[in-house]
Protein backbone atom coordinates (compact mmCIF):
# COMPACT_ATOMS: atom_id res chain seq x y z
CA UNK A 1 17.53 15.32 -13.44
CA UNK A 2 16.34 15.88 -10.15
CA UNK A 3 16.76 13.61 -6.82
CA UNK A 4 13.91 11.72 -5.44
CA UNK A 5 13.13 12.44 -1.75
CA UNK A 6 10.78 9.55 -0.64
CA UNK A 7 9.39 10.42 3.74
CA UNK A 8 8.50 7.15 5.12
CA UNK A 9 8.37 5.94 8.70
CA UNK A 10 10.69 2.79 9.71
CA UNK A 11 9.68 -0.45 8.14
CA UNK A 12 7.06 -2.78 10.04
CA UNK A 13 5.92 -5.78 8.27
CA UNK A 14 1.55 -5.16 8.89
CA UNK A 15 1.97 -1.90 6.73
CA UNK A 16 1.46 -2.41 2.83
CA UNK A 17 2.17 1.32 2.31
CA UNK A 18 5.57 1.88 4.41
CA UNK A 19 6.81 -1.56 2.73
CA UNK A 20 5.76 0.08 -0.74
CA UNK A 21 7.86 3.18 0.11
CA UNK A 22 11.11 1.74 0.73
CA UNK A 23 10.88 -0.66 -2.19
CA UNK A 24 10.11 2.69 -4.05
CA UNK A 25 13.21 3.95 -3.30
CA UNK A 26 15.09 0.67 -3.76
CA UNK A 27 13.22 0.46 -7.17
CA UNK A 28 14.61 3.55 -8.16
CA UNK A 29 17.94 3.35 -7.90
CA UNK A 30 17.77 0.04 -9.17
CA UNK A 31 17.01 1.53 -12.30
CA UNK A 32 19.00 4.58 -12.99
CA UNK A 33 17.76 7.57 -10.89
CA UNK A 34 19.20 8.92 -8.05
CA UNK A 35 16.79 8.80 -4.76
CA UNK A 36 16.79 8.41 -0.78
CA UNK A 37 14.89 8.09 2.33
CA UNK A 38 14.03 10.72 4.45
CA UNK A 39 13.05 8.73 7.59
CA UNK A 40 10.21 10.44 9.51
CA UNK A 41 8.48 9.58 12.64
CA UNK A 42 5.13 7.91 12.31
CA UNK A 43 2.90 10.98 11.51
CA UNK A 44 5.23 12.17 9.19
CA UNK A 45 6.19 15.33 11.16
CA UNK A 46 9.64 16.11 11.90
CA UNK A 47 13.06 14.39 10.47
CA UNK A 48 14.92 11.79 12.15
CA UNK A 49 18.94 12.35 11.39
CA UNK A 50 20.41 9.18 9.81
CA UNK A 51 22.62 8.64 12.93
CA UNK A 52 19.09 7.50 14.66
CA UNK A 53 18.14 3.96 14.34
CA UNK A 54 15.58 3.00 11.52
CA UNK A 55 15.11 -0.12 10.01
CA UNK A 56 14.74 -1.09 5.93
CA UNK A 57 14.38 -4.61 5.15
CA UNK A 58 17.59 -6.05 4.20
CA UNK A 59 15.53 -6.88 0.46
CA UNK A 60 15.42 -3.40 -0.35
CA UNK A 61 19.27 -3.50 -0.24
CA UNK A 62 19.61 -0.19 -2.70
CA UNK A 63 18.32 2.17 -0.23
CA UNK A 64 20.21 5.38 0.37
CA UNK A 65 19.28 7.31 2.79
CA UNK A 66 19.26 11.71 2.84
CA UNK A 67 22.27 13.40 4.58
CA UNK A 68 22.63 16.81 5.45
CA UNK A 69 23.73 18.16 1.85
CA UNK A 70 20.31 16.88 0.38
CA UNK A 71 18.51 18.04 3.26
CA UNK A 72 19.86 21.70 2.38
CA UNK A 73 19.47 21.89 -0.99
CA UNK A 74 15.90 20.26 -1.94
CA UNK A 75 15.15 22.83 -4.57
CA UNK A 76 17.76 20.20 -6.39
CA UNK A 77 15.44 17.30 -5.53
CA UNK A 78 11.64 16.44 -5.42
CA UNK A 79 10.06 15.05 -2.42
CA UNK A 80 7.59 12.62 -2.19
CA UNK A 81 4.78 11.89 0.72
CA UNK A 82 2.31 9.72 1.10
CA UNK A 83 -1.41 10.48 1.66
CA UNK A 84 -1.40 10.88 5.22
CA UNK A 85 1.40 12.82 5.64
CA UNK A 86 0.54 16.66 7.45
CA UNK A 87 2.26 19.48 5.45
CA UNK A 88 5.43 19.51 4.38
CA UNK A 89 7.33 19.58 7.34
CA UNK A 90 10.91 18.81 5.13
CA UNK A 91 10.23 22.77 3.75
CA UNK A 92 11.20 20.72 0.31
CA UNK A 93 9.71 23.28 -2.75
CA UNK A 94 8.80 20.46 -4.82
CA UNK A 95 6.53 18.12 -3.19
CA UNK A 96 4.60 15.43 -4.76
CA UNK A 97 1.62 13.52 -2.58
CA UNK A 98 1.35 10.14 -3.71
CA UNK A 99 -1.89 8.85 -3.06
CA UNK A 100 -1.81 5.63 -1.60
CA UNK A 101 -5.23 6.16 0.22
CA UNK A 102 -8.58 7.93 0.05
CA UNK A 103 -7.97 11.67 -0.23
CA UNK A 104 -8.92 13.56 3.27
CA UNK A 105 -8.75 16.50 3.76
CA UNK A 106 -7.58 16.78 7.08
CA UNK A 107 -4.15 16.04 6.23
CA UNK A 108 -4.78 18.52 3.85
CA UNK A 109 -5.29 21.52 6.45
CA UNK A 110 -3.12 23.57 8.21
CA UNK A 111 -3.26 22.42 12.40
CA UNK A 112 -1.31 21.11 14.77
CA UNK A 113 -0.20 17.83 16.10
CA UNK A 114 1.03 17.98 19.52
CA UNK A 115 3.28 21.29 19.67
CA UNK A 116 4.43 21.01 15.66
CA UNK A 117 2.29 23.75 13.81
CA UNK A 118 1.98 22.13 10.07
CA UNK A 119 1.19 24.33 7.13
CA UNK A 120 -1.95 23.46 4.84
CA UNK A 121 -1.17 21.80 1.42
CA UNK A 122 -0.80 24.21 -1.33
CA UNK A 123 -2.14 23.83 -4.68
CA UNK A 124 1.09 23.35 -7.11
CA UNK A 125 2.01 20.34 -5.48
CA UNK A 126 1.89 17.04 -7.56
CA UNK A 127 -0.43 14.40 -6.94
CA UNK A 128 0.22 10.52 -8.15
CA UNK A 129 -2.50 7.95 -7.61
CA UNK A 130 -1.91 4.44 -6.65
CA UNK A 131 -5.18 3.35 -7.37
CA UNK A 132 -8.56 4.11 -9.24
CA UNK A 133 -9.97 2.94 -6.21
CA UNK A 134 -8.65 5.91 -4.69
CA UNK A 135 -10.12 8.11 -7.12
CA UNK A 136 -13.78 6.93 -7.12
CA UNK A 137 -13.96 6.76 -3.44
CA UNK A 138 -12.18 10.06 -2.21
CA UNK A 139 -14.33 13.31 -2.05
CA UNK A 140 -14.32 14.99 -5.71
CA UNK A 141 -14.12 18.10 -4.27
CA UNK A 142 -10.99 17.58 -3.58
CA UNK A 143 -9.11 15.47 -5.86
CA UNK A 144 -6.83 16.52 -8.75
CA UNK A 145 -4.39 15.19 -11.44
CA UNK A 146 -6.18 12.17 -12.23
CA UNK A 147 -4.06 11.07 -14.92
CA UNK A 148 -0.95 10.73 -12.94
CA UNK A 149 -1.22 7.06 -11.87
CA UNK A 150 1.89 5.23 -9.79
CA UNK A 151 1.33 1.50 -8.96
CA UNK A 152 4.30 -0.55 -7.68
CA UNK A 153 3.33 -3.75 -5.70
CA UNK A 154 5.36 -6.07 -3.15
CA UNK A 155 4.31 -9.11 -4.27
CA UNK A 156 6.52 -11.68 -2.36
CA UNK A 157 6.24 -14.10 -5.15
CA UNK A 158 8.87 -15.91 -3.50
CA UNK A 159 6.64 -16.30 -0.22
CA UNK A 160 3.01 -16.82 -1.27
CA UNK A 161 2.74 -19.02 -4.12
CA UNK A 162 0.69 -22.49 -4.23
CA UNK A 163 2.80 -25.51 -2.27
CA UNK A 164 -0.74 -27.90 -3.22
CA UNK A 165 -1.32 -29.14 0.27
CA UNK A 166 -4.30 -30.13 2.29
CA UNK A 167 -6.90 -27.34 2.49
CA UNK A 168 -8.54 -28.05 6.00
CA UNK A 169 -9.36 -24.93 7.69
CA UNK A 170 -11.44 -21.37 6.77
CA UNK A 171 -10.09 -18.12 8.28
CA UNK A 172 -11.01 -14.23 8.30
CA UNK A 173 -9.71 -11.11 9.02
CA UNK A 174 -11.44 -7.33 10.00
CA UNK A 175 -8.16 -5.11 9.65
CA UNK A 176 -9.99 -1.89 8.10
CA UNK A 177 -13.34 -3.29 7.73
CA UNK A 178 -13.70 -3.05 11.54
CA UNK A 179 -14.36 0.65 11.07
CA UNK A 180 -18.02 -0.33 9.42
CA UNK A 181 -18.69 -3.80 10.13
CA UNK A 182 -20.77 -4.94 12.49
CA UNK A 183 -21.04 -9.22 13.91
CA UNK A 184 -24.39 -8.96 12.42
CA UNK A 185 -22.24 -8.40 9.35
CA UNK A 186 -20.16 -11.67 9.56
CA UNK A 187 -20.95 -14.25 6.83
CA UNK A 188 -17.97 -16.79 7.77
CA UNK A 189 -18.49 -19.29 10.27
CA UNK A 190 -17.81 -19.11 13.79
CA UNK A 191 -15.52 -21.72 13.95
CA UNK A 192 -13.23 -20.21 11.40
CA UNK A 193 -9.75 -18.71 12.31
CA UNK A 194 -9.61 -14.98 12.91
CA UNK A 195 -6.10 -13.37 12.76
CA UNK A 196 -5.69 -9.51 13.04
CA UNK A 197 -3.01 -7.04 13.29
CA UNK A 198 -2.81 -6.93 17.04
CA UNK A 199 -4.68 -10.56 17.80
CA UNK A 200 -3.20 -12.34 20.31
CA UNK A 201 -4.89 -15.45 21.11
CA UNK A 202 -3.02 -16.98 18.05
CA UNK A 203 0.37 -17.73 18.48
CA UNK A 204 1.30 -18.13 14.47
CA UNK A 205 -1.10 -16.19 13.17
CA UNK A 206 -1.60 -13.35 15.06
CA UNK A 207 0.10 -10.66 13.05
CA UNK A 208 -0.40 -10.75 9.36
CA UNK A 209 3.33 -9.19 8.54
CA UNK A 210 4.69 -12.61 9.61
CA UNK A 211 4.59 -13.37 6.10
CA UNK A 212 6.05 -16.89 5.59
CA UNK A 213 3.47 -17.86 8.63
CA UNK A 214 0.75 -16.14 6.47
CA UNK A 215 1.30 -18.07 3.59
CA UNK A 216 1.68 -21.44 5.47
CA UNK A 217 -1.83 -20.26 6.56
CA UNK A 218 -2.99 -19.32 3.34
CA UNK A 219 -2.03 -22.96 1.66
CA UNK A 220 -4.15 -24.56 4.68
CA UNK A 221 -6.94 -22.83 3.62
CA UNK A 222 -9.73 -23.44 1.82
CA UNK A 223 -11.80 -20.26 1.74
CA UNK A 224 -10.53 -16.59 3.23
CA UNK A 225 -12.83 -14.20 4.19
CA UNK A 226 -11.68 -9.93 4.26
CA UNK A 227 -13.92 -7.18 5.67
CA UNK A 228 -11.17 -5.20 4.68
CA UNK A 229 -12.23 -4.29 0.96
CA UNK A 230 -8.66 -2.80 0.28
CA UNK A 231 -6.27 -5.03 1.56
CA UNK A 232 -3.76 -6.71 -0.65
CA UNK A 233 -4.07 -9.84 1.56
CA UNK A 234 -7.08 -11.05 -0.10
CA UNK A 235 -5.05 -11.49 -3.26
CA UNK A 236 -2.19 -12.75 -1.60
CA UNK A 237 -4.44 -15.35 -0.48
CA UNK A 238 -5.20 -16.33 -3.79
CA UNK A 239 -1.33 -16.63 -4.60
CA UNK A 240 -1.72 -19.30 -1.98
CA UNK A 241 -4.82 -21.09 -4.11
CA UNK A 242 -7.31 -20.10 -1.48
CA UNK A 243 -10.87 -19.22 -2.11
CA UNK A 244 -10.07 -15.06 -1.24
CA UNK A 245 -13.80 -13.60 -0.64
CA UNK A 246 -14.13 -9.98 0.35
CA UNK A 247 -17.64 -9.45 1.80
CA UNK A 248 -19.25 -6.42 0.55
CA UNK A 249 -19.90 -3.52 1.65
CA UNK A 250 -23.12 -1.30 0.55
CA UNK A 251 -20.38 1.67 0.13
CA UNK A 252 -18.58 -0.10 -2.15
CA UNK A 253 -20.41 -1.66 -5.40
CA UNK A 254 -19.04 -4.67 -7.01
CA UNK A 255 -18.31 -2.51 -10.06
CA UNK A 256 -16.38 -0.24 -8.06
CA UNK A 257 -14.38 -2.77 -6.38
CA UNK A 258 -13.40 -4.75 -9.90
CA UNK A 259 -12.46 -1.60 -11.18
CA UNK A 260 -10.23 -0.02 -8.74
CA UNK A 261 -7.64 -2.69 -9.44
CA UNK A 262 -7.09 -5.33 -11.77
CA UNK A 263 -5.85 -8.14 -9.42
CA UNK A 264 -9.48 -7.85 -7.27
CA UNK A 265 -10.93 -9.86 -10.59
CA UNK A 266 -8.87 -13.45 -9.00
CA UNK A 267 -10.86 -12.18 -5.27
CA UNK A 268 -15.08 -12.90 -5.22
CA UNK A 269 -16.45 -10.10 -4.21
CA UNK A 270 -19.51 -11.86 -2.37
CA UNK A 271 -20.14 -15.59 -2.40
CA UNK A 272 -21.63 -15.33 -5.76
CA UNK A 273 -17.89 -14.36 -7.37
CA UNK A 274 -16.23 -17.60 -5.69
CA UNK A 275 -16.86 -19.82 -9.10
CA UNK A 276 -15.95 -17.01 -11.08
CA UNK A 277 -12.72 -15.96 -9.19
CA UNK A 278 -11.79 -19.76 -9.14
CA UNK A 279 -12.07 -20.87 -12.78
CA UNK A 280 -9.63 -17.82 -13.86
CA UNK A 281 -6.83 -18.20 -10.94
CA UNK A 282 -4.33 -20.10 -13.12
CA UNK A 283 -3.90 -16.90 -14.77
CA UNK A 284 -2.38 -14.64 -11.87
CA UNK A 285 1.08 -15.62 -11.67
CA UNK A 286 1.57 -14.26 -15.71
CA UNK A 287 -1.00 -11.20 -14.65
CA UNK A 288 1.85 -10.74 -11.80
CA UNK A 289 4.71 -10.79 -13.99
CA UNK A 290 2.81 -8.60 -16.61
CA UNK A 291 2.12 -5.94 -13.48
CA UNK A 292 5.78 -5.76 -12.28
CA UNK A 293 6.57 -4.60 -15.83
CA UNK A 294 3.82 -2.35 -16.09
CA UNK A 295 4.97 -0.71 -12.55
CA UNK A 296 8.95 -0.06 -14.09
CA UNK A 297 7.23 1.98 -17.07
CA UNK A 298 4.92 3.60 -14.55
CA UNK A 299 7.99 4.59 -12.42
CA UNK A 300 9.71 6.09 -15.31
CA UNK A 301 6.66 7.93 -16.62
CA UNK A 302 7.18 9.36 -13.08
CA UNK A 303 9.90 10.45 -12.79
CA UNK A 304 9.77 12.27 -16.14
CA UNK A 305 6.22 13.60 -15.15
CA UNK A 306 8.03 14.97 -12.17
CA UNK A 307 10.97 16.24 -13.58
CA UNK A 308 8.91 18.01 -16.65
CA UNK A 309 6.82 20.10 -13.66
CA UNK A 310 9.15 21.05 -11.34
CA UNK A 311 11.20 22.67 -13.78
């Protein structure tokens, strides 16, 4: 059995993807295999030595992180990047690219970044998907292994759940949609609260990794309103008994966007959804529960996926 090399940048609470890496690793171990952290600077290019400071959330409290006898004997261990990692700058001969994104193929490429010359990506590496999202949207002339599918989810079920109080305010958020949305876009009102990832005209609110603050938002709320079309805060607005709307997109149909994962059916995808969305949220907390399972068998499919390949 093989050890499980996971790159990730340090921890900051506004990414759903670095948080979803270090649980990964903390998942791991808490079930039987044997994996670490190889801590990498925000592009993914180069390795920071453990000695350097880099933070895990204190949650994830079975993370191990790689030391030099790891580091010099990867053909004993698989490595795992995300998406947007460059190459494979930890020379590690059995990479896996988890797909927690839209395939691009820039990362893809060989190029450089600054002064660090990265090598293109080379076709016996592994690929996982974390969504089928991911899959319909990316470019199919570039995608592969679409029946290796790895979901694992930070809920914070302890954080956003439904405390019943007084719904008296409507907020919104751009996050991603800000890309391709335009104000002629905007169906919320103008009065409504907008909180972003580097807003600062709101003291509580203004960073959306503040997560108790969040979901003290969330159970003020009334109706939420995403241009963001993958962000997981739209359902964990609906944790919080909110109205979550995402407003569509004409890239994205609303068969697409139910499909690519099964917790978008408790979000409306337009206005139109909001009844539908609403009459079937009592069921989430058991579709939660029922997904954290689903994500320890997916794990373990993993690893022996992995382990099976790189041989």
């Amino acid at each position: 059995m093989k050890k499980i090399v996971v790159s990730a940048p340090s921890w900051f609470p506004s990414s759903g993807g670095i948080t979803i890496l270090h649980k990964f690793v903390h998942t791991l171990n808490d079930i039987g295999y044997d994996a670490y952290l190889a801590p990498s600077k925000p592009s993914g290019l180069g390795w920071w030595n453990s000695n350097i400071e880099f933070y895990t959330p204190a949650r994830y409290n079975k993370v191990k992180f790689i030391n030099e006898d790891i580091y010099n004997n990867l053909q004993d261990a698989i490595v795992v990047y995300a998406e947007s990692w460059y190459g494979n700058y930890l020379n590690a001969p059995n990479v896996v690219r988890w797909m927690m994104g839209l395939a691009n193929s820039n990362f893809m490429n060989a190029g450089n970044y600054g002064q660090f010359r990265y090598n293109a990506w080379k076709d016996d590496e592994l690929w996982f998907w974390y969504s089928d999202l991911y899959k319909t949207q990316s470019d199919k002339k570039i995608i592969k292994n679409l029946d290796n599918d790895l979901t694992l989810i930070e809920f914070y079920t302890d954080i956003f759940l439904n405390r019943s109080e007084d719904r008296i305010l409507n907020c919104w958020t751009l996050r991603k949609g800000g890309f391709d949305t335009e104000p002629s876009d905007y169906i919320h009102d103008s009065s409504d609260l907008f909180f972003g990832d580097i807003d600062t005209s709101l003291d509580d609110f203004n960073f959306p990794g503040q997560y108790k603050r969040l979901a003290m938002l969330f159970n003020k709320t009334k109706r939420f309103y995403s241009y963001d079309r993958s962000t997981f805060i739209s359902v964990q607005a609906a944790m919080c008994g909110a109205d979550s709307i995402v407003v569509p997109h004409k890239k994205l149909s609303k068969e697409e966007y139910y499909n690519g994962f099964e917790l978008h059916k408790y979000v409306a995808y337009g206005l139109d959804e909001i009844n539908r969305a609403k009459s079937i949220r009592n069921e989430l907390d058991d579709h939660i529960k029922e997904i954290e399972r689903k994500c320890i068998s997916d794990i373990h499919l993993f690893v022996e996926k992995c382990n099976n390949y790189f041989k």
